[in-house]
Protein backbone atom coordinates (compact mmCIF):
# COMPACT_ATOMS: atom_id res chain seq x y z
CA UNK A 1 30.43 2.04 38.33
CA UNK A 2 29.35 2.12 34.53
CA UNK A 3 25.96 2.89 34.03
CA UNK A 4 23.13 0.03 33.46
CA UNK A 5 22.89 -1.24 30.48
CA UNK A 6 20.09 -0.35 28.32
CA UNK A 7 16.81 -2.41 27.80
CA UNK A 8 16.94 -3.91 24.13
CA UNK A 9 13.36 -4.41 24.49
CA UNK A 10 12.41 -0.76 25.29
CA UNK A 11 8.57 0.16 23.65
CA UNK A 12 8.60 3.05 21.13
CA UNK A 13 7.46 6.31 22.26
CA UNK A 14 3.20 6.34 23.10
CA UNK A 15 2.84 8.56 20.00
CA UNK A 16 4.89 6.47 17.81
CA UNK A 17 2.58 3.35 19.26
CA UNK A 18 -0.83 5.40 18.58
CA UNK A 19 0.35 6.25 15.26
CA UNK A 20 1.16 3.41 13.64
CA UNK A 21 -2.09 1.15 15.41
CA UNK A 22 -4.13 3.55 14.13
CA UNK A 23 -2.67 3.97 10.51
CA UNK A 24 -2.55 0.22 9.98
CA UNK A 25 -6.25 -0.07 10.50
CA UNK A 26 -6.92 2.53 8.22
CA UNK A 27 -4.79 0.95 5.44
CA UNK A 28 -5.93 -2.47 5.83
CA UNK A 29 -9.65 -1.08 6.56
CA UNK A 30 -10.35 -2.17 9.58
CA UNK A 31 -11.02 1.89 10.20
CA UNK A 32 -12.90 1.99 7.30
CA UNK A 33 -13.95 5.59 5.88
CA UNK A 34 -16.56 7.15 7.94
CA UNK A 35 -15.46 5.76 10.94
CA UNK A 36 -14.96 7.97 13.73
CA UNK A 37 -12.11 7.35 16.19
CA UNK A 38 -12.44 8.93 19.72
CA UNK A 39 -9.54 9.44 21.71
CA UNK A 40 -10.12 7.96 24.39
CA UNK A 41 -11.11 4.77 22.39
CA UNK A 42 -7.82 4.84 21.37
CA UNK A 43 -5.83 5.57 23.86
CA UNK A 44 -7.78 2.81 25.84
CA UNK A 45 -6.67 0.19 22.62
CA UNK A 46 -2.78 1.19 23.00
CA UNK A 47 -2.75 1.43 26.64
CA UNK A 48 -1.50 5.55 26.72
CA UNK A 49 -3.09 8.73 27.50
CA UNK A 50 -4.82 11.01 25.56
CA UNK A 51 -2.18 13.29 24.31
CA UNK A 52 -0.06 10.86 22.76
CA UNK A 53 -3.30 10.34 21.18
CA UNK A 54 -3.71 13.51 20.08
CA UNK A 55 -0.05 13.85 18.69
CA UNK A 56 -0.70 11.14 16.53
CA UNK A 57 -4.11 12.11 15.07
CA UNK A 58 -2.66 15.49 14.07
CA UNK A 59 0.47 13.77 12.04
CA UNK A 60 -2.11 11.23 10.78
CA UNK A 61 -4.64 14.42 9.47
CA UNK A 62 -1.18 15.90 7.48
CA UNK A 63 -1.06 12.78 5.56
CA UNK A 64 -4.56 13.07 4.89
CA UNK A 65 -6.45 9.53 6.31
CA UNK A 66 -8.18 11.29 9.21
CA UNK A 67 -10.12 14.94 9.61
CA UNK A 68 -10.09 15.78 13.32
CA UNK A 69 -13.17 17.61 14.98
CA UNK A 70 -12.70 19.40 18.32
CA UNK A 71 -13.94 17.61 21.03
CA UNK A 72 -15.63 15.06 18.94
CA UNK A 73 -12.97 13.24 17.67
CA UNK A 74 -11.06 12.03 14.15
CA UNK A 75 -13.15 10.71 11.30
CA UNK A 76 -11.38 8.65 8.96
CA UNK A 77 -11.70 9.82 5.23
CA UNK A 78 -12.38 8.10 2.35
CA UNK A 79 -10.61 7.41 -1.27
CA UNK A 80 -12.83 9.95 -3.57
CA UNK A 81 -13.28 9.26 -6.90
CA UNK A 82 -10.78 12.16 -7.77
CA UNK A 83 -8.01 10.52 -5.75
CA UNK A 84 -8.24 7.12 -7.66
CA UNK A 85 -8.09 8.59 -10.98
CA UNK A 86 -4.99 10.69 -9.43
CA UNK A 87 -3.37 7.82 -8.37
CA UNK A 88 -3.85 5.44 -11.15
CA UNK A 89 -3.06 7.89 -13.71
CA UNK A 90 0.08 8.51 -11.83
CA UNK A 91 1.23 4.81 -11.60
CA UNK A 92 0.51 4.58 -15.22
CA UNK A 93 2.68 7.05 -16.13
CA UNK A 94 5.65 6.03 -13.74
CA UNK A 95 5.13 1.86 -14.24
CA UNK A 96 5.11 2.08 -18.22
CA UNK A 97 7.90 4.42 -18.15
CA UNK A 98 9.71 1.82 -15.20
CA UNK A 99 8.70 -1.52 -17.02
CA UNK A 100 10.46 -0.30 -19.99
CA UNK A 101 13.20 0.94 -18.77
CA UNK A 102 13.64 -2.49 -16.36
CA UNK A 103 13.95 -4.67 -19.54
CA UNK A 104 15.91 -6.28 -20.46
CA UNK A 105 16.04 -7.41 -16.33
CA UNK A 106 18.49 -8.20 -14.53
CA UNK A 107 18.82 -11.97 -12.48
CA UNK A 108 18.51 -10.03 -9.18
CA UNK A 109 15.15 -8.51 -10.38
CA UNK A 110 13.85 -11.58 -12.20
CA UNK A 111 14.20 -13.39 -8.80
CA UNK A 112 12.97 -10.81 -6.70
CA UNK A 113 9.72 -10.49 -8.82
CA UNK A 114 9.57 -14.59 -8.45
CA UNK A 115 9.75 -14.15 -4.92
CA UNK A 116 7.25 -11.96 -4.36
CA UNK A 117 5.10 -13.81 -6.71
CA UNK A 118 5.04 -16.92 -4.90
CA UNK A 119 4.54 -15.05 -1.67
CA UNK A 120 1.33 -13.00 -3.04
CA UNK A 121 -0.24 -16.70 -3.74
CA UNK A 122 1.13 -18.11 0.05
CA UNK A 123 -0.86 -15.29 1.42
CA UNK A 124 -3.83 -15.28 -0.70
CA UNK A 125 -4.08 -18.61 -0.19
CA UNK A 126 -4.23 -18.09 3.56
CA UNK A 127 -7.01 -15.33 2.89
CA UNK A 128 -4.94 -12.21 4.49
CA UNK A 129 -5.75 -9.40 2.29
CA UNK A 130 -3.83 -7.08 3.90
CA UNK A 131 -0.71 -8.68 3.28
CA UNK A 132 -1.47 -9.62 -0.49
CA UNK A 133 -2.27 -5.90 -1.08
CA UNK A 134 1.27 -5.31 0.43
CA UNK A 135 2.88 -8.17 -1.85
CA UNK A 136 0.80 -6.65 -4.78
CA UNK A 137 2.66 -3.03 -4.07
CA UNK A 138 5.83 -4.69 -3.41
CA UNK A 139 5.96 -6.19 -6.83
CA UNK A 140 5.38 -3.23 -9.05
CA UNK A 141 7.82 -1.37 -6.34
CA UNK A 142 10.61 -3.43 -7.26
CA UNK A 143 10.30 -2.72 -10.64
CA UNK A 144 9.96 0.78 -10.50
CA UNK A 145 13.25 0.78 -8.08
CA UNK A 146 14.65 -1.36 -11.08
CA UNK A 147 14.13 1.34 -13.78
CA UNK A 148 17.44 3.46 -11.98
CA UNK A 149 15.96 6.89 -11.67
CA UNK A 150 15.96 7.32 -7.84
CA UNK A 151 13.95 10.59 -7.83
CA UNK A 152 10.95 8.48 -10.34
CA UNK A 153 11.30 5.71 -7.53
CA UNK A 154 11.07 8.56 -4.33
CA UNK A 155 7.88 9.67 -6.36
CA UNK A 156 6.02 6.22 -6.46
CA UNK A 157 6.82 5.51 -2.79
CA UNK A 158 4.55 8.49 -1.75
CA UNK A 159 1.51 6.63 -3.68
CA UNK A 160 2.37 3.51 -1.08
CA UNK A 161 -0.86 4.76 1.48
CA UNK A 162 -2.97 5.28 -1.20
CA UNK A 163 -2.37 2.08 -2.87
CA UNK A 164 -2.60 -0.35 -0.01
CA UNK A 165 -6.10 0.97 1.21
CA UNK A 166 -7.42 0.87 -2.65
CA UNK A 167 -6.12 -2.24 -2.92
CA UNK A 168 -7.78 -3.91 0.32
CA UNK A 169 -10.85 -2.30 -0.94
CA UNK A 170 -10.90 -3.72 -4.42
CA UNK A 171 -10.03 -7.29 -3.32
CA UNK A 172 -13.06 -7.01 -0.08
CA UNK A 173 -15.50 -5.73 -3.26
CA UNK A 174 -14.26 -8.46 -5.17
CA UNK A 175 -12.63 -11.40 -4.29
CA UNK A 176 -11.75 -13.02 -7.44
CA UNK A 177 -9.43 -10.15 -8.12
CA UNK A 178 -7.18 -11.78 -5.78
CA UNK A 179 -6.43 -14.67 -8.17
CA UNK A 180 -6.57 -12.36 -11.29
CA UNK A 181 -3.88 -10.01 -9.91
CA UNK A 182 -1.85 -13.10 -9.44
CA UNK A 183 -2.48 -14.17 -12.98
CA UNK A 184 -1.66 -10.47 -14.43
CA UNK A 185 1.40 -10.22 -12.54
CA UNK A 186 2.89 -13.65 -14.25
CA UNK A 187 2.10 -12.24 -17.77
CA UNK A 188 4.10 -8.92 -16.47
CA UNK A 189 6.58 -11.14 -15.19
CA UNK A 190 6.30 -13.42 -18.42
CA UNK A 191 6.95 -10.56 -20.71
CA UNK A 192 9.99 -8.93 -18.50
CA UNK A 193 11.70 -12.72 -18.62
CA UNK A 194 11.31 -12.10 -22.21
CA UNK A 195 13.25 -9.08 -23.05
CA UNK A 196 9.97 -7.71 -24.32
CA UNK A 197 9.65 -3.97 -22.72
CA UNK A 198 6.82 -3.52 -25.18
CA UNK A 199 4.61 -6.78 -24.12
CA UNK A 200 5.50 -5.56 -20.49
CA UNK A 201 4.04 -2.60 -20.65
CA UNK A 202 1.24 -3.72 -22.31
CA UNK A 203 0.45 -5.45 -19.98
CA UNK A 204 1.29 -2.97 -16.74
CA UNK A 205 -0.81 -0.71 -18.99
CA UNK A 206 -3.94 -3.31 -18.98
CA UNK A 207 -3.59 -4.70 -15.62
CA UNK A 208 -3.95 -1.17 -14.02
CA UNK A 209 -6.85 -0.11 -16.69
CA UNK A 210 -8.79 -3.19 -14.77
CA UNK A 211 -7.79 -2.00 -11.08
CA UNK A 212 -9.05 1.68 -12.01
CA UNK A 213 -12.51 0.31 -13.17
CA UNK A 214 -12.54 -2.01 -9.78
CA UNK A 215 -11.43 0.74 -7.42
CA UNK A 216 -14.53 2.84 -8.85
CA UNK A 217 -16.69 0.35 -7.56
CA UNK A 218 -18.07 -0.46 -11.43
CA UNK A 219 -17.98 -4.01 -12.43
CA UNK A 220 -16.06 -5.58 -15.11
């Protein structure tokens, strides 16, 4: 008799579970920084036990999001000032350098960047911030993936944490970024429909000059 077939619907392992519930609310800051988690709040939220818990805090405290405390539990850490001005002085360098090489574009990327425009508006209009700060990433993403050095593009994907969580922050501090972001991105897109690598990067190089000031918490 063959053996029984296996369940397509089969749950990911409990640590698996833990992890990703608990890296999702940091990134879209519903874990804010400061928070601290407990295990067994969390393993209560998933539905495990406590050392899947545990297995998932410690992968979570090598990315560094959480610092874990013996016994008391895992606070969640916040962006420092140092980290912002790491990050956005790293996407500088890597988006002018991608913007210009991108240009002149290619159909596939024109339409791509279209798309993901018109999805960034569908889901600020519905008001889910979390998902326009992953639209937002996606967009400079695909350009950077467009530029055709594969090691620059491996590079920028390890910024992808940082970036959602400062970029739920900045729209929550101010939310008349969300339609300014929008607005930036067409000019970027503008410029790459263009040909102009120049005007493109001008503008990459402006639009990220206003989410560094934001990020900082000083107004604009």
């Amino acid at each position: 008799m063959p053996p029984p077939a296996l369940s397509s619907t089969r749950q990911p392992p409990a640590a698996d579970r833990v992890y990703a519930h608990v890296k999702q609310a940091v990134l879209d800051r519903r874990y804010e920084g400061g928070t601290l988690l407990t295990e067994g709040e969390l393993a209560e939220a998933v539905g495990v036990s406590r050392t899947p818990v545990r297995e998932a805090l410690l992968k979570l405290e090598m990315e560094g999001l959480l610092k874990l405390y013996p016994k008391k539990g895992a606070l969640v850490l916040s962006v420092s000032a140092q980290e912002i001005a790491d990050v956005v002085e790293t996407r500088l360098l890597v988006e002018e350098f991608a913007v210009r090489r991108a240009v002149p574009a290619s159909p596939a990327l024109i339409e791509r960047l279209e798309e993901l425009l018109e999805e960034q508006k569908r889901r600020a209009a519905a008001g889910d911030l979390a998902e326009v700060a992953v639209t937002d990433r996606c967009f400079h993403a695909e350009i950077v993936q467009h530029a055709g050095n594969q090691i620059l593009a491996r590079l920028y994907d390890q910024l992808r944490d940082r970036q959602l969580r400062m970029g739920v922050a900045v729209m929550q501090a101010h939310p008349d970024r969300v339609a300014k972001n929008i607005t930036e991105h067409a000019e970027i897109l503008d410029r790459i429909k263009d040909g102009d690598a120049e005007g493109a990067a001008h503008h990459v190089r402006r639009h990220l000059g206003r989410v560094r000031v934001l990020v900082r918490g000083e107004d604009r």
